[in-house]
C-alpha atoms as a PDB file:
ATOM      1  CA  UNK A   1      56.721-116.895  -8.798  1.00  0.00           C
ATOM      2  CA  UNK A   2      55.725-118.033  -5.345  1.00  0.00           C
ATOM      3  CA  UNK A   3      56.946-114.630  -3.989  1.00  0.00           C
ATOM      4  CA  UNK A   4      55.128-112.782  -6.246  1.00  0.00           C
ATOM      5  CA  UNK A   5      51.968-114.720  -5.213  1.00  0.00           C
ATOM      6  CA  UNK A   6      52.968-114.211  -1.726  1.00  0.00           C
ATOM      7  CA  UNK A   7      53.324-110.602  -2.340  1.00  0.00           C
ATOM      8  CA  UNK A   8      49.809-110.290  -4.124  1.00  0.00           C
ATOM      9  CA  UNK A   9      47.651-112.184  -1.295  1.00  0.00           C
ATOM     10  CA  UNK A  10      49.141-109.980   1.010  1.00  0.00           C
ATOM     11  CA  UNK A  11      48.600-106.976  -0.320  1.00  0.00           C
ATOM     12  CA  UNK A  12      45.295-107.876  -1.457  1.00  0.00           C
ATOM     13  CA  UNK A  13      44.842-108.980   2.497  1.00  0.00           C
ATOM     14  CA  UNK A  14      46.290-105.289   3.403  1.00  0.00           C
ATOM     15  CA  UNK A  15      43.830-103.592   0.963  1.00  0.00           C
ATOM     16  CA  UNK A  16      40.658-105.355   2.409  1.00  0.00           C
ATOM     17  CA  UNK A  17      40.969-104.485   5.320  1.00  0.00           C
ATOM     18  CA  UNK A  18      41.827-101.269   5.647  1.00  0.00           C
ATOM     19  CA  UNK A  19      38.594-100.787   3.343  1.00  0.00           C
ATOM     20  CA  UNK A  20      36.882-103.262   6.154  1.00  0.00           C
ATOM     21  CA  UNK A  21      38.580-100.638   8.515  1.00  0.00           C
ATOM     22  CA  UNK A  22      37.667 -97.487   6.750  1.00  0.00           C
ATOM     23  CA  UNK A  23      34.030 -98.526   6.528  1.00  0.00           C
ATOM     24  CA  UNK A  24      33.634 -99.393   9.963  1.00  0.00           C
ATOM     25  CA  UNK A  25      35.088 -96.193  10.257  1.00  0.00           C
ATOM     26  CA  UNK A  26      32.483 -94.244   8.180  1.00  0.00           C
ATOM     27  CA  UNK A  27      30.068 -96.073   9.536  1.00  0.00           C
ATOM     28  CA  UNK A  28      30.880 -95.467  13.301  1.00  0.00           C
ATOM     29  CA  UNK A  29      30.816 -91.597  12.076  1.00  0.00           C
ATOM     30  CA  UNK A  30      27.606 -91.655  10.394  1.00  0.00           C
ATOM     31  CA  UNK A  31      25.961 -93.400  13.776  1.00  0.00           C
ATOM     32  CA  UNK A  32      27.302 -90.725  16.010  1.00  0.00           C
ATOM     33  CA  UNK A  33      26.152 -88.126  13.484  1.00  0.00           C
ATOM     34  CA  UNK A  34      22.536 -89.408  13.702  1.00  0.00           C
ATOM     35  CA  UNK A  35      23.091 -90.031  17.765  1.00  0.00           C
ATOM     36  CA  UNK A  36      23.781 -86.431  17.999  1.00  0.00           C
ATOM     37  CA  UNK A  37      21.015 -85.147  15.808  1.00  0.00           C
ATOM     38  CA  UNK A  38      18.790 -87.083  17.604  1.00  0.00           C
ATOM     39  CA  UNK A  39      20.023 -85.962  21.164  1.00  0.00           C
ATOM     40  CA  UNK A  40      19.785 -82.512  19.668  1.00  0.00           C
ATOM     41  CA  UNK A  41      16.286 -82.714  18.265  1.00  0.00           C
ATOM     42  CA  UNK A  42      15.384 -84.266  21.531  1.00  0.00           C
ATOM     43  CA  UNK A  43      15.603 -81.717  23.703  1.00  0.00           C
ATOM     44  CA  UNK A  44      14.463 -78.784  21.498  1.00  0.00           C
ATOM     45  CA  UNK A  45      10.975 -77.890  22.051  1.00  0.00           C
ATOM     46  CA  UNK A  46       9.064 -76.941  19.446  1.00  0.00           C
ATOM     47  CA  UNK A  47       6.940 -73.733  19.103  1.00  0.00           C
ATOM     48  CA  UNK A  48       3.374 -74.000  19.437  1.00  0.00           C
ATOM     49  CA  UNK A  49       1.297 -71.255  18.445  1.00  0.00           C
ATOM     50  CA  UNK A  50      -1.283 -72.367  21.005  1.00  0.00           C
ATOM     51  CA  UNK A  51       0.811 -71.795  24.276  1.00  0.00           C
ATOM     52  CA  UNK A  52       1.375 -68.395  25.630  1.00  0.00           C
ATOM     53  CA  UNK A  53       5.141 -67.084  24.794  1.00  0.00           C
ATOM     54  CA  UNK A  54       7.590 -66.108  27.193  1.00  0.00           C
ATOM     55  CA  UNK A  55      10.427 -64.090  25.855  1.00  0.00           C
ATOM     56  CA  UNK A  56      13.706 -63.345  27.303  1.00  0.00           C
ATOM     57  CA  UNK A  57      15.131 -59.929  26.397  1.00  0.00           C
ATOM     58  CA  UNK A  58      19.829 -60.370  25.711  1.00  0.00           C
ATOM     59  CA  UNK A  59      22.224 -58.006  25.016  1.00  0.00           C
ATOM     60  CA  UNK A  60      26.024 -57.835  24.781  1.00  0.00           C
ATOM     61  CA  UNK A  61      27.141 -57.980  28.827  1.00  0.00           C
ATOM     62  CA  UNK A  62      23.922 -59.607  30.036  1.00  0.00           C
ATOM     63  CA  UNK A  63      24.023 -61.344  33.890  1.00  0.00           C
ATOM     64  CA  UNK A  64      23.446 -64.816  32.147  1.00  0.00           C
ATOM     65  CA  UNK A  65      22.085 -65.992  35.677  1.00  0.00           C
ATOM     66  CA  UNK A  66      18.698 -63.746  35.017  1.00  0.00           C
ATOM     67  CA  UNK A  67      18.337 -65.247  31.785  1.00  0.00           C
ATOM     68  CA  UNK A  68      19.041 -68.527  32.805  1.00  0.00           C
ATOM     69  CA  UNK A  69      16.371 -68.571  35.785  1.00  0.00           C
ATOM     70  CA  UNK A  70      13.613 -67.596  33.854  1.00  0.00           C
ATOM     71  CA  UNK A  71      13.965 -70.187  31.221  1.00  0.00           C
ATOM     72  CA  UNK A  72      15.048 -72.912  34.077  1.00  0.00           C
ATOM     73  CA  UNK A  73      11.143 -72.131  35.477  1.00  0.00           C
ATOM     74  CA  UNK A  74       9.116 -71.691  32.450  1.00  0.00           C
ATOM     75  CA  UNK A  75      10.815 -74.046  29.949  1.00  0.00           C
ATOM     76  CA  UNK A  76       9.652 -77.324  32.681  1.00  0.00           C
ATOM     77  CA  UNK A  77       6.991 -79.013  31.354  1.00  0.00           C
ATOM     78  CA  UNK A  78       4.171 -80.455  33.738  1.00  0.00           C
ATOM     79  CA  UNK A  79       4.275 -83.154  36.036  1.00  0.00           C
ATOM     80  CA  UNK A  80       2.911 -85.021  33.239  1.00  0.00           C
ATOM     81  CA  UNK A  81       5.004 -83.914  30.857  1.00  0.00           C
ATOM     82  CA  UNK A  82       2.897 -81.706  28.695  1.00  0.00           C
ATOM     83  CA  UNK A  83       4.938 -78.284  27.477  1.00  0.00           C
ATOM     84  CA  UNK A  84       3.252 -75.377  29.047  1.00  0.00           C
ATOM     85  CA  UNK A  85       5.516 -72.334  27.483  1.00  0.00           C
ATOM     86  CA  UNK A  86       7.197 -71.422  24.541  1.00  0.00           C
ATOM     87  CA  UNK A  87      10.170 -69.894  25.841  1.00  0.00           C
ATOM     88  CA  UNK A  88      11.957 -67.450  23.172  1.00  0.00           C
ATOM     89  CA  UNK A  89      15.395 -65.484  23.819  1.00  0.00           C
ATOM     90  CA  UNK A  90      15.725 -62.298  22.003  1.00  0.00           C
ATOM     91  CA  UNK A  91      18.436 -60.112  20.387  1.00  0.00           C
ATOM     92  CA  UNK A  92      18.811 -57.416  18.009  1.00  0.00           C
ATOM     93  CA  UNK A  93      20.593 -59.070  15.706  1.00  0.00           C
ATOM     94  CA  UNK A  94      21.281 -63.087  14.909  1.00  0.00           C
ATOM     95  CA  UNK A  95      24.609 -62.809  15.531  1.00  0.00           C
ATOM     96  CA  UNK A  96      25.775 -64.946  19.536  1.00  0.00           C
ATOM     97  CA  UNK A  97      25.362 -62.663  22.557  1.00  0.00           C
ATOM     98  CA  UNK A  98      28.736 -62.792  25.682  1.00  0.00           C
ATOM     99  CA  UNK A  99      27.161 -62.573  28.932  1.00  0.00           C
ATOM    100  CA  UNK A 100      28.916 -61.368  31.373  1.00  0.00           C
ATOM    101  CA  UNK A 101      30.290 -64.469  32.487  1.00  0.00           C
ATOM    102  CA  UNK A 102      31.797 -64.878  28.991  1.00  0.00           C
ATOM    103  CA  UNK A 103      29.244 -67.472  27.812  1.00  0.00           C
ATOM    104  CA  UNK A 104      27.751 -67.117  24.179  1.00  0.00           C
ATOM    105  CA  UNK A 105      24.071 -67.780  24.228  1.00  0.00           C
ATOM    106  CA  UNK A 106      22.193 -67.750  20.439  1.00  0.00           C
ATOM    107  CA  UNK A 107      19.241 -65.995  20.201  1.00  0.00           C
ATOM    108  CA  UNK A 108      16.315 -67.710  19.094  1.00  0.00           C
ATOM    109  CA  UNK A 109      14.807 -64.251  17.326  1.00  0.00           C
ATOM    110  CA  UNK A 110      15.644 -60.728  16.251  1.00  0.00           C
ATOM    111  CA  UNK A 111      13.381 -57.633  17.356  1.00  0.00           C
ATOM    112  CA  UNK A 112      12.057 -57.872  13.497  1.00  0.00           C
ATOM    113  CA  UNK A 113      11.251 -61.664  13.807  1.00  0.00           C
ATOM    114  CA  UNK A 114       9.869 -61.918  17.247  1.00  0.00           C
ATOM    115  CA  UNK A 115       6.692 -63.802  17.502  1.00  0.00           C
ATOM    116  CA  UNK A 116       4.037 -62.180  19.757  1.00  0.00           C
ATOM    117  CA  UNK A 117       4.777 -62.186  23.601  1.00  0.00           C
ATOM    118  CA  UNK A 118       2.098 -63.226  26.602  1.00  0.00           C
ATOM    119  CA  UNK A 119       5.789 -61.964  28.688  1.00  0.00           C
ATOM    120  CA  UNK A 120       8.693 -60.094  28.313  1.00  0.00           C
ATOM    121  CA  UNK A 121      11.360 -60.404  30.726  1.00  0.00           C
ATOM    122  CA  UNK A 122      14.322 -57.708  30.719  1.00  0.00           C
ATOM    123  CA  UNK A 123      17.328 -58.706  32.475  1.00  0.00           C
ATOM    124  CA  UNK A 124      20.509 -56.775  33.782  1.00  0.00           C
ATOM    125  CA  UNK A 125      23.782 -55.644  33.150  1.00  0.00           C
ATOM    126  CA  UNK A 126      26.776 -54.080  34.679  1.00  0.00           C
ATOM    127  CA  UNK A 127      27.309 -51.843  32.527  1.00  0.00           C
ATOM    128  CA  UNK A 128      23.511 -51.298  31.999  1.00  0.00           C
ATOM    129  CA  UNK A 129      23.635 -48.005  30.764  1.00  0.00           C
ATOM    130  CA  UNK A 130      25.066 -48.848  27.197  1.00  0.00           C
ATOM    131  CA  UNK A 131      22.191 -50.794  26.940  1.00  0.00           C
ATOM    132  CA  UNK A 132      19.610 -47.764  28.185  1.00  0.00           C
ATOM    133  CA  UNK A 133      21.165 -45.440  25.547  1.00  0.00           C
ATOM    134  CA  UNK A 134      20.491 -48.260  22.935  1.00  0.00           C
ATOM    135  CA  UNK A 135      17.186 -46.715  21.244  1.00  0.00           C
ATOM    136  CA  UNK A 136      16.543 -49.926  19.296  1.00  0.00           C
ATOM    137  CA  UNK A 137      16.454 -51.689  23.176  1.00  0.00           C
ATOM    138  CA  UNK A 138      13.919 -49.105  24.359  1.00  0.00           C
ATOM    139  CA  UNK A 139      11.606 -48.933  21.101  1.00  0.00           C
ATOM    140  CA  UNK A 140      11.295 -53.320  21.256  1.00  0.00           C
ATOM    141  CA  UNK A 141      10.020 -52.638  24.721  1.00  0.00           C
ATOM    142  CA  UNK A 142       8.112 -50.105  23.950  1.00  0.00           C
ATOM    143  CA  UNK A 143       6.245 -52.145  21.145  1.00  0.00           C
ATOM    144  CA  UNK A 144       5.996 -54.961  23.284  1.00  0.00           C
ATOM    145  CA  UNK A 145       4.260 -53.748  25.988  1.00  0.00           C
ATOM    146  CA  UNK A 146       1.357 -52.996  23.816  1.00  0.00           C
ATOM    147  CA  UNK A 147       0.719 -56.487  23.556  1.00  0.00           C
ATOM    148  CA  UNK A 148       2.740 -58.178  26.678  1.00  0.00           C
ATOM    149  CA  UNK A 149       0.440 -58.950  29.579  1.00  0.00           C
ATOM    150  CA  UNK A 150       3.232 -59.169  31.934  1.00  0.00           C
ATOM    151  CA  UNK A 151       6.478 -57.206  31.603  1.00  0.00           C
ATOM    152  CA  UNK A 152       9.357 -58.391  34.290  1.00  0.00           C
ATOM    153  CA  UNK A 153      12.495 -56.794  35.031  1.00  0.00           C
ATOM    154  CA  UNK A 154      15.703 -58.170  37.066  1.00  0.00           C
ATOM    155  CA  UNK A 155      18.223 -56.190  38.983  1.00  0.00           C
ATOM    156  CA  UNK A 156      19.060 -52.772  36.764  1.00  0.00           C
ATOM    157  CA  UNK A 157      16.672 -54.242  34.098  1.00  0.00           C
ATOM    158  CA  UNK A 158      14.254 -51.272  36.379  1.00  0.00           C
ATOM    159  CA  UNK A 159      16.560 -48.688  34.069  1.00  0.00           C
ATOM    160  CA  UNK A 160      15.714 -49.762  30.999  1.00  0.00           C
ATOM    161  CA  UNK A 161      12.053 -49.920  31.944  1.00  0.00           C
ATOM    162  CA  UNK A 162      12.179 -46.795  33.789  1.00  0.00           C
ATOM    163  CA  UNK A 163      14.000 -45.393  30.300  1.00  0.00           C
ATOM    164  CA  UNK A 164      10.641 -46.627  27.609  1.00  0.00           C
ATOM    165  CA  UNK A 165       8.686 -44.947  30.236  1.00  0.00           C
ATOM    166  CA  UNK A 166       5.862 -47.772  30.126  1.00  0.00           C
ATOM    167  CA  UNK A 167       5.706 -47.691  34.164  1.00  0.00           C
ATOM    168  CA  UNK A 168       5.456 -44.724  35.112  1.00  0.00           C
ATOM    169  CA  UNK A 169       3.305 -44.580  38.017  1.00  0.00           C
ATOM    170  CA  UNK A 170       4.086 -48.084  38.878  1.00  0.00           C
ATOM    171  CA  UNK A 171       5.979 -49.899  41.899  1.00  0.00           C
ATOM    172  CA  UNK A 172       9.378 -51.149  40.919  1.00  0.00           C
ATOM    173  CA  UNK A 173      12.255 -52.374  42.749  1.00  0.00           C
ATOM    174  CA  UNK A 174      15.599 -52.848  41.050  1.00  0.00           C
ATOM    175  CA  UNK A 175      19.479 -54.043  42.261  1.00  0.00           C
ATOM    176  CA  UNK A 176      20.516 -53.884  46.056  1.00  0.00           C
ATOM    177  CA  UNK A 177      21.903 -50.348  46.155  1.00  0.00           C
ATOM    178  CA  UNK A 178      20.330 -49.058  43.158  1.00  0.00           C
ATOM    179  CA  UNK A 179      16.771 -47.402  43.923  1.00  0.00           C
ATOM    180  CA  UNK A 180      17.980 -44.127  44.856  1.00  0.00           C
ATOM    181  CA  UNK A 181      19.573 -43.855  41.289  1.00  0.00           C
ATOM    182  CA  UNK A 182      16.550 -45.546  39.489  1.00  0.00           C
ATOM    183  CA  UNK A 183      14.333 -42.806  41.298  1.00  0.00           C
ATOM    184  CA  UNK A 184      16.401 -40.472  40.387  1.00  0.00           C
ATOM    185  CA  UNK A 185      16.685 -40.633  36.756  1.00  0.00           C
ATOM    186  CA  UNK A 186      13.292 -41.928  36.572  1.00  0.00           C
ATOM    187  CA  UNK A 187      11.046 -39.581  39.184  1.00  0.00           C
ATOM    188  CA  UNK A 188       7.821 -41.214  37.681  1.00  0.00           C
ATOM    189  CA  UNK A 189       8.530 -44.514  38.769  1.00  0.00           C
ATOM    190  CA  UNK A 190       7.818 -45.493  42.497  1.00  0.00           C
ATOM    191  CA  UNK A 191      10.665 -47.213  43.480  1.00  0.00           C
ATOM    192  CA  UNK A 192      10.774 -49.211  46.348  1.00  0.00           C
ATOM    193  CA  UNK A 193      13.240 -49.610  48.984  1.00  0.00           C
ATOM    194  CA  UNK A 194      15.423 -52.361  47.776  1.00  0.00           C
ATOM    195  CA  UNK A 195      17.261 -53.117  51.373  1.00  0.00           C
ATOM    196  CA  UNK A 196      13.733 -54.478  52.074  1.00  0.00           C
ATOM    197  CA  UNK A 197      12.032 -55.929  49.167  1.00  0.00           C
ATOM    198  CA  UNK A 198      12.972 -58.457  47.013  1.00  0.00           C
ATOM    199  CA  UNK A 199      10.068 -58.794  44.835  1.00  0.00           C
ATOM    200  CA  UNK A 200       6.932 -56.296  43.796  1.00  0.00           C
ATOM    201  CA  UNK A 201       4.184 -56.586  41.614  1.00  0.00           C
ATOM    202  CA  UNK A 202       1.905 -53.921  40.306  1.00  0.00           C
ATOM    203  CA  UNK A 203      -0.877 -54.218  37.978  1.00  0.00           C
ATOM    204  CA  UNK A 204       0.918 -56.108  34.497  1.00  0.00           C
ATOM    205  CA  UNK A 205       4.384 -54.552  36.146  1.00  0.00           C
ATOM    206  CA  UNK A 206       6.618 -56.647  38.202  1.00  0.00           C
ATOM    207  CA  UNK A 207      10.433 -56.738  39.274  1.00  0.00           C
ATOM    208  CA  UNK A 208      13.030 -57.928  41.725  1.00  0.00           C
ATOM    209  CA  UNK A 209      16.546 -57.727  43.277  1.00  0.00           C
ATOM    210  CA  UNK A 210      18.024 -59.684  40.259  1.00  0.00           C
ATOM    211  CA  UNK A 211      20.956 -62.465  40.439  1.00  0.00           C
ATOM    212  CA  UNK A 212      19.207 -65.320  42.088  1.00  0.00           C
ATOM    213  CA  UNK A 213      15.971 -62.991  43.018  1.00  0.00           C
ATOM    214  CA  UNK A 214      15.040 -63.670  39.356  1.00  0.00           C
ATOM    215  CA  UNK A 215      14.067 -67.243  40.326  1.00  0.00           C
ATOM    216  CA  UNK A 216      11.374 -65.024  42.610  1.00  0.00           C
ATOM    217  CA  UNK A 217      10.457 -62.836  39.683  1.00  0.00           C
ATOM    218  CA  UNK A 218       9.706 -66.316  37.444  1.00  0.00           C
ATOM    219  CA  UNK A 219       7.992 -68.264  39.859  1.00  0.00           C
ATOM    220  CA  UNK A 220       5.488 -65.491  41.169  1.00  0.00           C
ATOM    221  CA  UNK A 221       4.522 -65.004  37.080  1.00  0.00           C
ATOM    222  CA  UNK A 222       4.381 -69.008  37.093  1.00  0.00           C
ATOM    223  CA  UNK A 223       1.755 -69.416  39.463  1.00  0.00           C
ATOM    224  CA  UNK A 224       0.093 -66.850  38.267  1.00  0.00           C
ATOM    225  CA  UNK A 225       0.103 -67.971  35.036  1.00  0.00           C
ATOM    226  CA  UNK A 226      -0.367 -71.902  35.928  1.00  0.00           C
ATOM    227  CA  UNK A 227      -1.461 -72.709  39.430  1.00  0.00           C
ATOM    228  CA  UNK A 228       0.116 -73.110  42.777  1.00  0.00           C
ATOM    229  CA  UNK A 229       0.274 -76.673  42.318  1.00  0.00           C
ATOM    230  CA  UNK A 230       2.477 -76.392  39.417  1.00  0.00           C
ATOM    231  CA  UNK A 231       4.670 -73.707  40.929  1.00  0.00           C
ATOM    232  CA  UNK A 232       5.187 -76.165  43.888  1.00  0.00           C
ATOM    233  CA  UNK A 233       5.988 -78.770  41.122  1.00  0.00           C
ATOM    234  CA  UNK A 234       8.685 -76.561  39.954  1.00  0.00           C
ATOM    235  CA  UNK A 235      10.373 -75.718  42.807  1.00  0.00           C
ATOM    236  CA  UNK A 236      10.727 -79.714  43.723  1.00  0.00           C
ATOM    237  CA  UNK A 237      11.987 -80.007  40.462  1.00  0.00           C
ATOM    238  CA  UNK A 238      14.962 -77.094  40.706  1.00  0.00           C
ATOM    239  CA  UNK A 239      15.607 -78.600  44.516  1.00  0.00           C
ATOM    240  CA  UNK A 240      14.577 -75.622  45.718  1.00  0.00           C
ATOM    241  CA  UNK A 241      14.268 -76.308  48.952  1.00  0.00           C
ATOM    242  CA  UNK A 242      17.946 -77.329  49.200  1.00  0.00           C
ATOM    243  CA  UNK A 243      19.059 -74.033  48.070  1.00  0.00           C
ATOM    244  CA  UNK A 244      17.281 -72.120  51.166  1.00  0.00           C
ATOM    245  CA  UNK A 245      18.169 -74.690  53.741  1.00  0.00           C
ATOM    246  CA  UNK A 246      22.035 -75.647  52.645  1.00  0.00           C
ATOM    247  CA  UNK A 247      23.470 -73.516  55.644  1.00  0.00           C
ATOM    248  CA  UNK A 248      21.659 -75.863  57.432  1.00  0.00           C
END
């Protein structure tokens, strides 16, 4: 009889705490689940009608670096913390771009749900010229030129500009190496020599080199669109100034 007595505590003993242990468990689960949540909802910014919208053209292949350094300016908030930007990528469909580097990136909006745009930047690709036989590419910048104040391209981004024909008659530059092409196909353009300049502007039109050039492209439409003080603000903020002296 003892035994069986024995036998019952211990069991009973077994049984309470592995429920102890389970709901520890469940409960260390359900805090992590509301950590993350909370870490998530933390860093996304919310939309504001209010602020002027900068969106960020992607497409199957896209140099993830030109993407990347437009948001990295625009998406800083103020030294005193205020949100300045909405900042918007954009796709054709829902479905996760690959860059070129093999990252996927989710895009915040189709071309049928895209919000109105203060500025439309169109990046680059390698193999940019799937992307400038891509009418639905060319009509979305097309459309949104008609109400973009600023269009930007980076790098071969020139071709797909040069392709919707909404420069013509305006200075671009494009990729080191690529300006005789871009003139080229695109005789209405007036592309500059891209051995020499990195960056041009021209009227609501500008452009650069691409690759790390798009951090020129960003932070010229920054001030512009800010100050010169909050450009300078930026640039503290990315190190900047490390980048251009590290040979040093």
């Amino acid at each position: 009889m003892n035994k069986i007595l024995i036998l019952i505590v211990t069991l009973t003993t077994i049984s309470c705490n592995l429920k102890s242990s389970n709901e520890n468990q469940k409960n260390e689960n359900l805090s992590n689940i509301k950590s993350e949540k909370s870490i998530k909802a933390k860093h996304i910014k919310p939309f504001k009608k209010e602020l002027p919208t900068i969106g960020l053209l992607m497409y199957h292949g896209v140099l993830q670096g030109e993407v990347v350094a437009t948001s990295d300016v625009f998406a800083k908030l103020d030294k005193d913390g205020n949100q300045l930007f909405n900042v918007i990528t954009i796709a054709e469909t829902e479905e996760p771009i690959v860059t070129e580097e093999g990252m996927k990136f989710v895009p915040d909006n189709t071309f049928e749900n895209c919000p109105e745009l203060t500025a439309l930047f169109v990046p680059s690709a390698y193999d940019i010229h799937t992307q400038v036989n891509n009418e639905k590419i060319i009509q979305f910048i097309r459309q949104r030129n008609h109400e973009a104040k600023y269009i930007v391209s980076n790098c071969a981004g020139a071709q797909l500009i040069g392709k919707s024909r909404i420069a013509d008659g305006h200075k671009i530059v494009t990729w080191i190496g690529g300006g005789e092409q871009l003139q080229k196909d695109y005789p209405k353009l007036k592309v500059q020599n891209d051995s020499l300049v990195s960056f041009v502007e021209d009227g609501k039109f500008s452009s650069s080199n691409g690759n790390l050039a798009s951090y020129i492209s960003a932070l010229k439409l920054l001030e512009k669109m800010t100050s010169q003080k909050h450009r300078k603000f930026v640039e503290s903020y990315l190190y900047l100034d490390r980048l251009q002296n590290w040979k040093n």
